[in-house]
Protein backbone atom coordinates (compact mmCIF):
# COMPACT_ATOMS: atom_id res chain seq x y z
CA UNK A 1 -15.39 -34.29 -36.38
CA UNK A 2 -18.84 -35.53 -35.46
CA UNK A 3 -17.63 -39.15 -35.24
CA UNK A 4 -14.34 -38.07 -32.97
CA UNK A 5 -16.74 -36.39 -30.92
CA UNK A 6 -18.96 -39.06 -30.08
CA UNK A 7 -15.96 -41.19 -29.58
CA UNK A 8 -14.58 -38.24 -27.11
CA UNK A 9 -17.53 -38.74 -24.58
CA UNK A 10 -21.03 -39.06 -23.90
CA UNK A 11 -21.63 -35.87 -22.45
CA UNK A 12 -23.40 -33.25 -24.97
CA UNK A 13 -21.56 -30.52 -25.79
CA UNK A 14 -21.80 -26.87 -26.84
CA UNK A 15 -20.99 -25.99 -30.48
CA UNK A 16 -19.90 -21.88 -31.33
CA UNK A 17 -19.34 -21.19 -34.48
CA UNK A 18 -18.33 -17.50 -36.46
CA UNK A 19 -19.61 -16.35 -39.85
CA UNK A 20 -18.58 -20.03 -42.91
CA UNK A 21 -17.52 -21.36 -39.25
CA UNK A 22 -21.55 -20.79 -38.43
CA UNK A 23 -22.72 -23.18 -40.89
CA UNK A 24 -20.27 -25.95 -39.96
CA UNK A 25 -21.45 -25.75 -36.45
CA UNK A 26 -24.90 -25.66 -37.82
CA UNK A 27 -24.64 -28.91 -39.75
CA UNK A 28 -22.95 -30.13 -37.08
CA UNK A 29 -25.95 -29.40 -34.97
CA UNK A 30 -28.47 -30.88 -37.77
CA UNK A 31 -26.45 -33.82 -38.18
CA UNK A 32 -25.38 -35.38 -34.97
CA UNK A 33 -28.57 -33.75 -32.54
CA UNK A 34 -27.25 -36.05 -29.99
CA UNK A 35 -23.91 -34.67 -29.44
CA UNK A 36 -25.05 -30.73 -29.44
CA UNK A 37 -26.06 -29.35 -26.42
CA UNK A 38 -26.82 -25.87 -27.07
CA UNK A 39 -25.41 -24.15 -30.57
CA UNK A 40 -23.87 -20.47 -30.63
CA UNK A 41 -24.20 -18.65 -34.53
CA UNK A 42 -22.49 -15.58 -34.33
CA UNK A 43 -22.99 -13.56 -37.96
CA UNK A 44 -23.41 -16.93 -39.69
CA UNK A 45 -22.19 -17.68 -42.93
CA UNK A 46 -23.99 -19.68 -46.08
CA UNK A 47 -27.93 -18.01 -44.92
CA UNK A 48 -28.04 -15.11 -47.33
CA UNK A 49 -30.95 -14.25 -48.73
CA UNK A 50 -30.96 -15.00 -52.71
CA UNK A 51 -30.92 -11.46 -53.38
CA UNK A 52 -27.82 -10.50 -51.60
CA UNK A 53 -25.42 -8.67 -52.31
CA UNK A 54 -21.90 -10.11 -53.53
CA UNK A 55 -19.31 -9.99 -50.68
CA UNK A 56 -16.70 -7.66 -50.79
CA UNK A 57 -14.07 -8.55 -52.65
CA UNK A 58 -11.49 -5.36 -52.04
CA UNK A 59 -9.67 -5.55 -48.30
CA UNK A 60 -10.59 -2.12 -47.72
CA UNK A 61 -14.40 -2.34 -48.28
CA UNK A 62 -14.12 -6.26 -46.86
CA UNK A 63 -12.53 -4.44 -43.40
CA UNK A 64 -15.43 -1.66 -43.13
CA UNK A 65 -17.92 -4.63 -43.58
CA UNK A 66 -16.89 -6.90 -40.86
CA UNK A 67 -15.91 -4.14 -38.18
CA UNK A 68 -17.13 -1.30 -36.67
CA UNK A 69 -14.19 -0.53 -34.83
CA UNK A 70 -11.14 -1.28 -37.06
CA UNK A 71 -9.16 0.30 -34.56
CA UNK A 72 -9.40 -2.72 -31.93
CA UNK A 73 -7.99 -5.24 -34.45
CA UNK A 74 -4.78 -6.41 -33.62
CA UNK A 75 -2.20 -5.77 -35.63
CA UNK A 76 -1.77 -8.30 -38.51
CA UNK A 77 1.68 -9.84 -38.67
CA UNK A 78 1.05 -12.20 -41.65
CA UNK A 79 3.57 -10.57 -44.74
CA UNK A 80 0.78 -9.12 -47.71
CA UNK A 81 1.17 -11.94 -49.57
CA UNK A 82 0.08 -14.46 -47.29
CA UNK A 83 -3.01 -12.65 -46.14
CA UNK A 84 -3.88 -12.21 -49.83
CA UNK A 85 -3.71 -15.95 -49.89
CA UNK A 86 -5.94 -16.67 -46.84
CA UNK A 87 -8.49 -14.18 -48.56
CA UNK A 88 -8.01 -16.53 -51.59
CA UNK A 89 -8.33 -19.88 -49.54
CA UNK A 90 -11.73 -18.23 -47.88
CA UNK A 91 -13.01 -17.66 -51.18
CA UNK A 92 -11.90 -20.78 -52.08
CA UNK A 93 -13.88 -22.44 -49.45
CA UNK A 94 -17.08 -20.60 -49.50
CA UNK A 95 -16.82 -21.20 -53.68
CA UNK A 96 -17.83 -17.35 -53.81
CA UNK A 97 -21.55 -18.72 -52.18
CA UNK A 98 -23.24 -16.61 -49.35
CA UNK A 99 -25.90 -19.20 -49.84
CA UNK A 100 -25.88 -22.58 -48.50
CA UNK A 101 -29.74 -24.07 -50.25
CA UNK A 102 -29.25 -27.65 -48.56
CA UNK A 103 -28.22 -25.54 -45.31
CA UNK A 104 -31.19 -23.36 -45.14
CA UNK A 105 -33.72 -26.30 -46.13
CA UNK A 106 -32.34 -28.16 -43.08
CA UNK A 107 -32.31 -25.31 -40.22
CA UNK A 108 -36.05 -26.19 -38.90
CA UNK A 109 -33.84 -29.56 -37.45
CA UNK A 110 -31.74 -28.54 -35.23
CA UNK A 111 -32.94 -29.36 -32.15
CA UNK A 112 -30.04 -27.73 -30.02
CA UNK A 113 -31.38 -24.24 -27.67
CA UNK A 114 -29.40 -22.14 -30.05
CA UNK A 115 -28.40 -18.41 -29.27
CA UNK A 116 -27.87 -16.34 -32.83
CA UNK A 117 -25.63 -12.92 -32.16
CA UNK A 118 -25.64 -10.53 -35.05
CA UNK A 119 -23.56 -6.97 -34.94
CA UNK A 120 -26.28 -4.51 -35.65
CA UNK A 121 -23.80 -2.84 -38.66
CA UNK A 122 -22.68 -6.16 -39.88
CA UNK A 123 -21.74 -5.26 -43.94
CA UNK A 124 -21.46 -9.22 -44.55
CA UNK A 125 -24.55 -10.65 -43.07
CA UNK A 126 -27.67 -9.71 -43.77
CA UNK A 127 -30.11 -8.64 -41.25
CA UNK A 128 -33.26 -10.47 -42.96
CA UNK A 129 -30.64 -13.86 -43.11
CA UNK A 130 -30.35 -13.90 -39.18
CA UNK A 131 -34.38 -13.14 -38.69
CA UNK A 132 -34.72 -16.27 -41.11
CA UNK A 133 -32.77 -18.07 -39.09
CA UNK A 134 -34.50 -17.43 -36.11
CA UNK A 135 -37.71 -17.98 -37.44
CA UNK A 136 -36.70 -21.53 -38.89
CA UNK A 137 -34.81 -22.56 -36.00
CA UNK A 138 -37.60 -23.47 -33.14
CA UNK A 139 -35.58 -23.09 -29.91
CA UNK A 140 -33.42 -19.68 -30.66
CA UNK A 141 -32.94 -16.36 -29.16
CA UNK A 142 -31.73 -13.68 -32.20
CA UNK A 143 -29.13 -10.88 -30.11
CA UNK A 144 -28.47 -8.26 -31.48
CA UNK A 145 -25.02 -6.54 -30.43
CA UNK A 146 -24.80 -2.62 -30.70
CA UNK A 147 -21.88 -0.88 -31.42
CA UNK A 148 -20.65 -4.30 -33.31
CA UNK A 149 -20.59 -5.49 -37.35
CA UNK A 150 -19.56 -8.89 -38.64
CA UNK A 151 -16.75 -9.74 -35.73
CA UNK A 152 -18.87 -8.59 -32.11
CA UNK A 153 -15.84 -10.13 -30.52
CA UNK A 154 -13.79 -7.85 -31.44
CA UNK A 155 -15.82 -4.77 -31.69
CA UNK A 156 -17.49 -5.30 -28.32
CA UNK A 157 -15.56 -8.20 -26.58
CA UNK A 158 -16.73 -7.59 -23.60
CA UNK A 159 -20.14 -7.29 -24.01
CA UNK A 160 -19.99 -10.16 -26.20
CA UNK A 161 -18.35 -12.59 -23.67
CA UNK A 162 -20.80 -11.59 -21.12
CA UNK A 163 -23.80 -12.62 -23.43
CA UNK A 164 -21.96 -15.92 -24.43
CA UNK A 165 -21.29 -16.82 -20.71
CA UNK A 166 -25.08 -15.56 -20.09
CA UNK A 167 -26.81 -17.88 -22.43
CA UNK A 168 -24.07 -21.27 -21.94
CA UNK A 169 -24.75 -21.14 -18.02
């Protein structure tokens, strides 16, 4: 990805990423400064604390984690079986870790203005992970978004597009 986007243009750009999608804009950030203009972590994944707690594992408790507003989710086509399996393939990816060590040791580089948005009830991210982060990171804002947990975009999408469009122009 880094390499295809250097090949793309020589322009910087900006990088979003959402919860395990966090960290790979993160390292994306760390590892080609050049090509990262400014860097958007919304909930991000692999900066737990080492004493977090496990993530939910049951759909139920996994759903009242990550929004505060079930309701506003659209309704999920995908038969049981395949969403079981892209809960599997998640798990899969993250190898069960909240808890990226090489991550976290590498945060103070990235050099991109970066913009962290947490949901104020987020059940998946820890508060004290984000505060890390913006204490480690040397050009970021920490946001806060009431009325949100782990997916502000959905919870509050319009308050959240309006503080994306804020901080990119």
């Amino acid at each position: 990805l880094i390499e295809f986007a250097g090949q793309m243009s020589t322009e910087k750009w900006d990088v979003m990423g959402h919860s395990i999608g966090g960290a790979v804009a993160a390292w994306i950030a760390i590892l080609a400064p050049d090509i990262v203009d400014q860097l958007i972590l919304t909930a991000p994944g692999g900066v737990q604390p080492k004493d977090a707690l496990p993530l939910p594992t049951d759909p139920k408790k996994m759903l009242a984690a990550a929004y505060a507003y079930p309701e506003k989710i659209k309704p999920d086509d995908r038969t049981p079986d395949v969403a079981a399996k892209n809960r599997e393939m998640a798990l899969k990816y993250s190898q069960g870790k909240t808890r990226d060590e090489d991550l976290l040791g590498r945060m103070g580089d990235v050099k991109a203005l970066t913009l962290i948005i947490q949901g104020e009830q987020d059940g998946i991210v820890a508060d004290g992970a984000v505060q890390n982060l913006r204490a480690t990171i040397p050009r970021s804002h920490l946001i806060y978004l009431y009325g949100a947990a782990h997916v502000p975009e959905v919870d509050q999408p319009e308050r959240f597009s309006r503080l994306v469009d804020d901080f990119l122009t």
